[in-house]
C-alpha atoms as a PDB file:
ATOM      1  CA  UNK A   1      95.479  88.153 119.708  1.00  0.00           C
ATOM      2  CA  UNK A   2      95.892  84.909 117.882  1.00  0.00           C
ATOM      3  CA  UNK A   3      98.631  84.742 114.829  1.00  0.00           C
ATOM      4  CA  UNK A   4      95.291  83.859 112.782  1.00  0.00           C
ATOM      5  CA  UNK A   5      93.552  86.792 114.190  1.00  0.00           C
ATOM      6  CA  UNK A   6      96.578  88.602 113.286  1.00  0.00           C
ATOM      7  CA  UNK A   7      97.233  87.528 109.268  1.00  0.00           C
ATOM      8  CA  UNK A   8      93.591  88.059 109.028  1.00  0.00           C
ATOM      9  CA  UNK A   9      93.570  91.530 109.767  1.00  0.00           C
ATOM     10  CA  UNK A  10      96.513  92.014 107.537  1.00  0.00           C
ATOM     11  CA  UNK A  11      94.323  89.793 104.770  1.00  0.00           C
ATOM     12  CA  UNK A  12      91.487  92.249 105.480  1.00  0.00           C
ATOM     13  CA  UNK A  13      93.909  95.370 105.033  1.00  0.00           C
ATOM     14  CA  UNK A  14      94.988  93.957 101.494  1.00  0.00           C
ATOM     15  CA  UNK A  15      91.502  93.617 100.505  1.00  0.00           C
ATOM     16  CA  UNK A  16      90.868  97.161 101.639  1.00  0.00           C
ATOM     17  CA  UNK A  17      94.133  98.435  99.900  1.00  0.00           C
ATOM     18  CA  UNK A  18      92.970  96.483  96.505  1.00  0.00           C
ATOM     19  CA  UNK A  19      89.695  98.201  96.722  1.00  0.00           C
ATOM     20  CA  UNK A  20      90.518 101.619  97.066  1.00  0.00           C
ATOM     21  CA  UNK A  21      93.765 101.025  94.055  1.00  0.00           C
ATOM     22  CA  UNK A  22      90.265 100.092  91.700  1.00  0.00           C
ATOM     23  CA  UNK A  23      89.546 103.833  91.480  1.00  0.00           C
ATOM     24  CA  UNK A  24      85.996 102.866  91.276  1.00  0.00           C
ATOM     25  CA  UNK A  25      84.178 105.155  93.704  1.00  0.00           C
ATOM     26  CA  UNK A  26      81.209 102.362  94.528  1.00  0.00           C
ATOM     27  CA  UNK A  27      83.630  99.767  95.172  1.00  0.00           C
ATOM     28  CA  UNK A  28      85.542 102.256  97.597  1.00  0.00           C
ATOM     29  CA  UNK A  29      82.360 102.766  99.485  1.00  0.00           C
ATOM     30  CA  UNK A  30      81.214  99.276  99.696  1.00  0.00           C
ATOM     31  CA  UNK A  31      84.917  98.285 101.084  1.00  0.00           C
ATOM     32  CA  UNK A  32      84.689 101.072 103.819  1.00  0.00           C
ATOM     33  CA  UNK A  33      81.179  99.539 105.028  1.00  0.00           C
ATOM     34  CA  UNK A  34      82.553  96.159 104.402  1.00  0.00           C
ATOM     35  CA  UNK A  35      85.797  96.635 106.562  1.00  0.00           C
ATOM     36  CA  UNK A  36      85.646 100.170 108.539  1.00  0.00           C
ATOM     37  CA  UNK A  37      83.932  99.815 111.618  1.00  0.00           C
ATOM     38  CA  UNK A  38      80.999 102.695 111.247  1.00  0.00           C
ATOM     39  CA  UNK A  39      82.288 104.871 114.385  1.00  0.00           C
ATOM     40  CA  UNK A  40      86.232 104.456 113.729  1.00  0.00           C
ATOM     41  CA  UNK A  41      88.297 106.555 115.246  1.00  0.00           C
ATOM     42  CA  UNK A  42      90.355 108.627 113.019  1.00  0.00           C
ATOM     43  CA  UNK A  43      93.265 110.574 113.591  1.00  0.00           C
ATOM     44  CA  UNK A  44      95.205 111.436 110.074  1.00  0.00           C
ATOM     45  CA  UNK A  45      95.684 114.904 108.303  1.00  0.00           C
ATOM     46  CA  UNK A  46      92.420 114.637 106.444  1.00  0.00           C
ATOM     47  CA  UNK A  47      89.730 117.928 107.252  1.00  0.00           C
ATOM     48  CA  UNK A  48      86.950 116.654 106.438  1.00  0.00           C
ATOM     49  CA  UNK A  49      84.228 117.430 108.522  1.00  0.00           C
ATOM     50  CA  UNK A  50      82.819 114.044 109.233  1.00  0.00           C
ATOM     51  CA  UNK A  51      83.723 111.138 111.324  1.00  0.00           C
ATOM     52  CA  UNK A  52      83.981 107.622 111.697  1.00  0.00           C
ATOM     53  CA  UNK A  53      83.625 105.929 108.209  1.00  0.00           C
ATOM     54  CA  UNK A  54      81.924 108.350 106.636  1.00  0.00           C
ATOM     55  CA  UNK A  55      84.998 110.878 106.979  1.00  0.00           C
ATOM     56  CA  UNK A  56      86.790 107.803 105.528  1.00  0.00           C
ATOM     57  CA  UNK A  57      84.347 108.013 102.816  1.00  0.00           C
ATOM     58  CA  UNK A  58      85.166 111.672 102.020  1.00  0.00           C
ATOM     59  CA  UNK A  59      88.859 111.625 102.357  1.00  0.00           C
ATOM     60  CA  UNK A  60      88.730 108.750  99.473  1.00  0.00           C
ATOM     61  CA  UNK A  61      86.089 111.324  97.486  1.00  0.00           C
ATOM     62  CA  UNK A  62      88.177 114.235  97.519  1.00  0.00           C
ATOM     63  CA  UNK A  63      91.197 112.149  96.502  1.00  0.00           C
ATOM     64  CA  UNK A  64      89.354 110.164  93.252  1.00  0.00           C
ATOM     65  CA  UNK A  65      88.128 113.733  92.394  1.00  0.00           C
ATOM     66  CA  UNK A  66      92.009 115.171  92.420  1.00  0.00           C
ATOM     67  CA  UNK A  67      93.892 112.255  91.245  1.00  0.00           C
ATOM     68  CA  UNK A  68      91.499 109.678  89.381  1.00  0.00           C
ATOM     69  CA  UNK A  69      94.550 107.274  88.917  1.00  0.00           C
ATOM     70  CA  UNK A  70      95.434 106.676  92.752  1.00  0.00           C
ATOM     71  CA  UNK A  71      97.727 103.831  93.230  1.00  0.00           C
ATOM     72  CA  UNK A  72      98.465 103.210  96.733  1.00  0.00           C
ATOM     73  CA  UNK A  73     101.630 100.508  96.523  1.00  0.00           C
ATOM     74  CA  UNK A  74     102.427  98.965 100.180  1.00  0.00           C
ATOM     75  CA  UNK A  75     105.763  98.929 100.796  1.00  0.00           C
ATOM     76  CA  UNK A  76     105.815  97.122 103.373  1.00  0.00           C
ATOM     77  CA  UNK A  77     103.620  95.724 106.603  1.00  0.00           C
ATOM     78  CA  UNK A  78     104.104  94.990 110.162  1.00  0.00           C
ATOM     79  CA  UNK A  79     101.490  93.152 112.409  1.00  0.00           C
ATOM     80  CA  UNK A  80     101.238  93.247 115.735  1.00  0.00           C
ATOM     81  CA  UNK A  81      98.574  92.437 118.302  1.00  0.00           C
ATOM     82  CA  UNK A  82      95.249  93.959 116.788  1.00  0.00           C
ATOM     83  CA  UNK A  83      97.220  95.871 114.874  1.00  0.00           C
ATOM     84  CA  UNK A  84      98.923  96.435 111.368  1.00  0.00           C
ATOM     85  CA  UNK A  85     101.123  99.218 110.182  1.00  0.00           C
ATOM     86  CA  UNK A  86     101.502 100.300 106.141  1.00  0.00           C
ATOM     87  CA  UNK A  87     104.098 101.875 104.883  1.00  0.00           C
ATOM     88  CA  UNK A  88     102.898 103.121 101.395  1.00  0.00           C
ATOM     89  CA  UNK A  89     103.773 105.180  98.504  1.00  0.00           C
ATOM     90  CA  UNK A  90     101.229 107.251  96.656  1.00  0.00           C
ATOM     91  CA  UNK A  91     100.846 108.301  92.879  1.00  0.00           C
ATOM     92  CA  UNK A  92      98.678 109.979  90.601  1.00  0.00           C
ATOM     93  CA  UNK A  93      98.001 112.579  88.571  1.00  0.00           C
ATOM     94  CA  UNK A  94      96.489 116.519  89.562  1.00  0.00           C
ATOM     95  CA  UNK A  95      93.246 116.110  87.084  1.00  0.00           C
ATOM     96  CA  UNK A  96      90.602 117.698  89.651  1.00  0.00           C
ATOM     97  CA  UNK A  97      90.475 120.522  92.109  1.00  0.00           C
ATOM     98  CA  UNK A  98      92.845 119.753  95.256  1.00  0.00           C
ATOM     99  CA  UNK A  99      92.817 121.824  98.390  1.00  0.00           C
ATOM    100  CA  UNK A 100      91.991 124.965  96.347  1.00  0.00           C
ATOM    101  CA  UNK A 101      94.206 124.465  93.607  1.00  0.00           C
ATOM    102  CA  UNK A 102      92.859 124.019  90.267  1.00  0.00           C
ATOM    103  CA  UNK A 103      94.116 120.782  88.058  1.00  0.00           C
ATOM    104  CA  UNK A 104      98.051 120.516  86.724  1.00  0.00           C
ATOM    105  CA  UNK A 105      98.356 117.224  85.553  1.00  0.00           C
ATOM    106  CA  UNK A 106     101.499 116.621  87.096  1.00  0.00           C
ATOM    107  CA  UNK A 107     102.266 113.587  88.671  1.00  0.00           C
ATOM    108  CA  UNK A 108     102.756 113.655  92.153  1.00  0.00           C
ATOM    109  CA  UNK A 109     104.586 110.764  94.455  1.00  0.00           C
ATOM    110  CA  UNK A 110     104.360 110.649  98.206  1.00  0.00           C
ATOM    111  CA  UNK A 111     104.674 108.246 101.236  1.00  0.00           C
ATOM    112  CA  UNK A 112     102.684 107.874 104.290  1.00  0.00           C
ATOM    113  CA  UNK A 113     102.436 105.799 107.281  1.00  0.00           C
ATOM    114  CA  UNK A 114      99.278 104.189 108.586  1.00  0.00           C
ATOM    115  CA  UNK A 115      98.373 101.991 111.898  1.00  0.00           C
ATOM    116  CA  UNK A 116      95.094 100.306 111.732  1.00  0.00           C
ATOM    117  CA  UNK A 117      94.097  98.813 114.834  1.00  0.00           C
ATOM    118  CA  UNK A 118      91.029  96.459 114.338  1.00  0.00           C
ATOM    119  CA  UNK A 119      88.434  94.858 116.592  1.00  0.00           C
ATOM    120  CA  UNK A 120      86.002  92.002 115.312  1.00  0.00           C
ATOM    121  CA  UNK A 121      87.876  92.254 112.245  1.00  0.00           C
ATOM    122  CA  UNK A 122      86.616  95.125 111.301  1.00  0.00           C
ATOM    123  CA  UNK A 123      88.960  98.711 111.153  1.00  0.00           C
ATOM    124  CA  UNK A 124      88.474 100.623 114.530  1.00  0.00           C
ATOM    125  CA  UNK A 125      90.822 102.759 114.162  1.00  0.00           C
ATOM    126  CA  UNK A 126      93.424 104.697 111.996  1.00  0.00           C
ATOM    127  CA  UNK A 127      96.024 106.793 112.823  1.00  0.00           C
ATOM    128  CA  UNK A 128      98.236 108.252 109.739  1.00  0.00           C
ATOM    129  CA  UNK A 129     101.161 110.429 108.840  1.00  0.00           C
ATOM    130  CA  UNK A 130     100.711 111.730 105.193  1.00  0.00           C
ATOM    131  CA  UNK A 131     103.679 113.146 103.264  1.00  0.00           C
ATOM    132  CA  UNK A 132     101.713 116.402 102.291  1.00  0.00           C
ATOM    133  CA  UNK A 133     104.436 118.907 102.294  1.00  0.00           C
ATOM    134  CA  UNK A 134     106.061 116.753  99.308  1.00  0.00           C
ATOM    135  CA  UNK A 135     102.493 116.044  97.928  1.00  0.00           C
ATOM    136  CA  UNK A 136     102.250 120.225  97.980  1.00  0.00           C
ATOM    137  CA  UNK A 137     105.355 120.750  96.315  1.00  0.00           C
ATOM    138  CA  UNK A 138     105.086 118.495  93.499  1.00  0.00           C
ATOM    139  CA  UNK A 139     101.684 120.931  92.421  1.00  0.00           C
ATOM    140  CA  UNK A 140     104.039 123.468  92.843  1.00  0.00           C
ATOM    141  CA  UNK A 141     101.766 125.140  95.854  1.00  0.00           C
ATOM    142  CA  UNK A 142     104.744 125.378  97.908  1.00  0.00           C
ATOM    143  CA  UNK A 143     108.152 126.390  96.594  1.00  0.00           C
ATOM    144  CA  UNK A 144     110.702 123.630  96.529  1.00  0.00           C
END
């Protein structure tokens, strides 16, 4: 892959990360049909019973139910070949129903990993490591 191809894709993964920090579910959705190919492959520690973009789709429901103030701040990105790596930290506050536990407005703060490989531009894949266990604790599911 081309260093243009390259910066592109990590152009196209800042638009994507700019969308989904709107917190507007519509804008969300159009981004994921704008930049997730439809059958992506998707290997993160998100049940959601669907795949391709469409499990995207849910993931980014379930969390704009929980925490309507999502921030997703990159820390920091790495591109390679057809593919980029985010290292990210998450906020936002417990105001909806998460993974069976009712809201407690705390404020939680985690970090995850992601590698997006694209083809034709577009998002074909994502494979993600999600901080949950710290994510859990901070809603005080899990002891500390």
């Amino acid at each position: 892959m081309s260093a243009a191809g390259a910066t592109s894709n990590t152009a196209t993964l800042n638009r994507f990360h700019s969308a989904v920090n709107s917190g507007d579910p519509e804008i969300i959705s159009k981004a994921i049909d704008e930049f997730v190919a439809p059958d992506m492959l998707f290997d993160a520690p998100v049940p959601t019973g669907a795949t391709g973009a469409e499990a995207l789709k849910r993931v980014w429901e379930v969390l704009l139910r929980a925490f309507p103030d999502i921030h997703v701040a990159v820390e920091e990105t790495i591109t390679e070949g057809d593919k980029v790596v985010s290292r990210n930290t998450v906020t936002g506050t417990h105001r909806g129903e998460y993974q069976g536990l009712p809201p407690t407005g705390k404020t939680v703060t985690y970090n995850e990993i992601f590698i997006f490989r694209f083809a034709d531009g577009r998002i074909a894949e994502i494979r993600g490591v999600v901080d949950v266990l710290a994510q859990l604790r901070q809603l005080g599911a899990l002891p500390s």
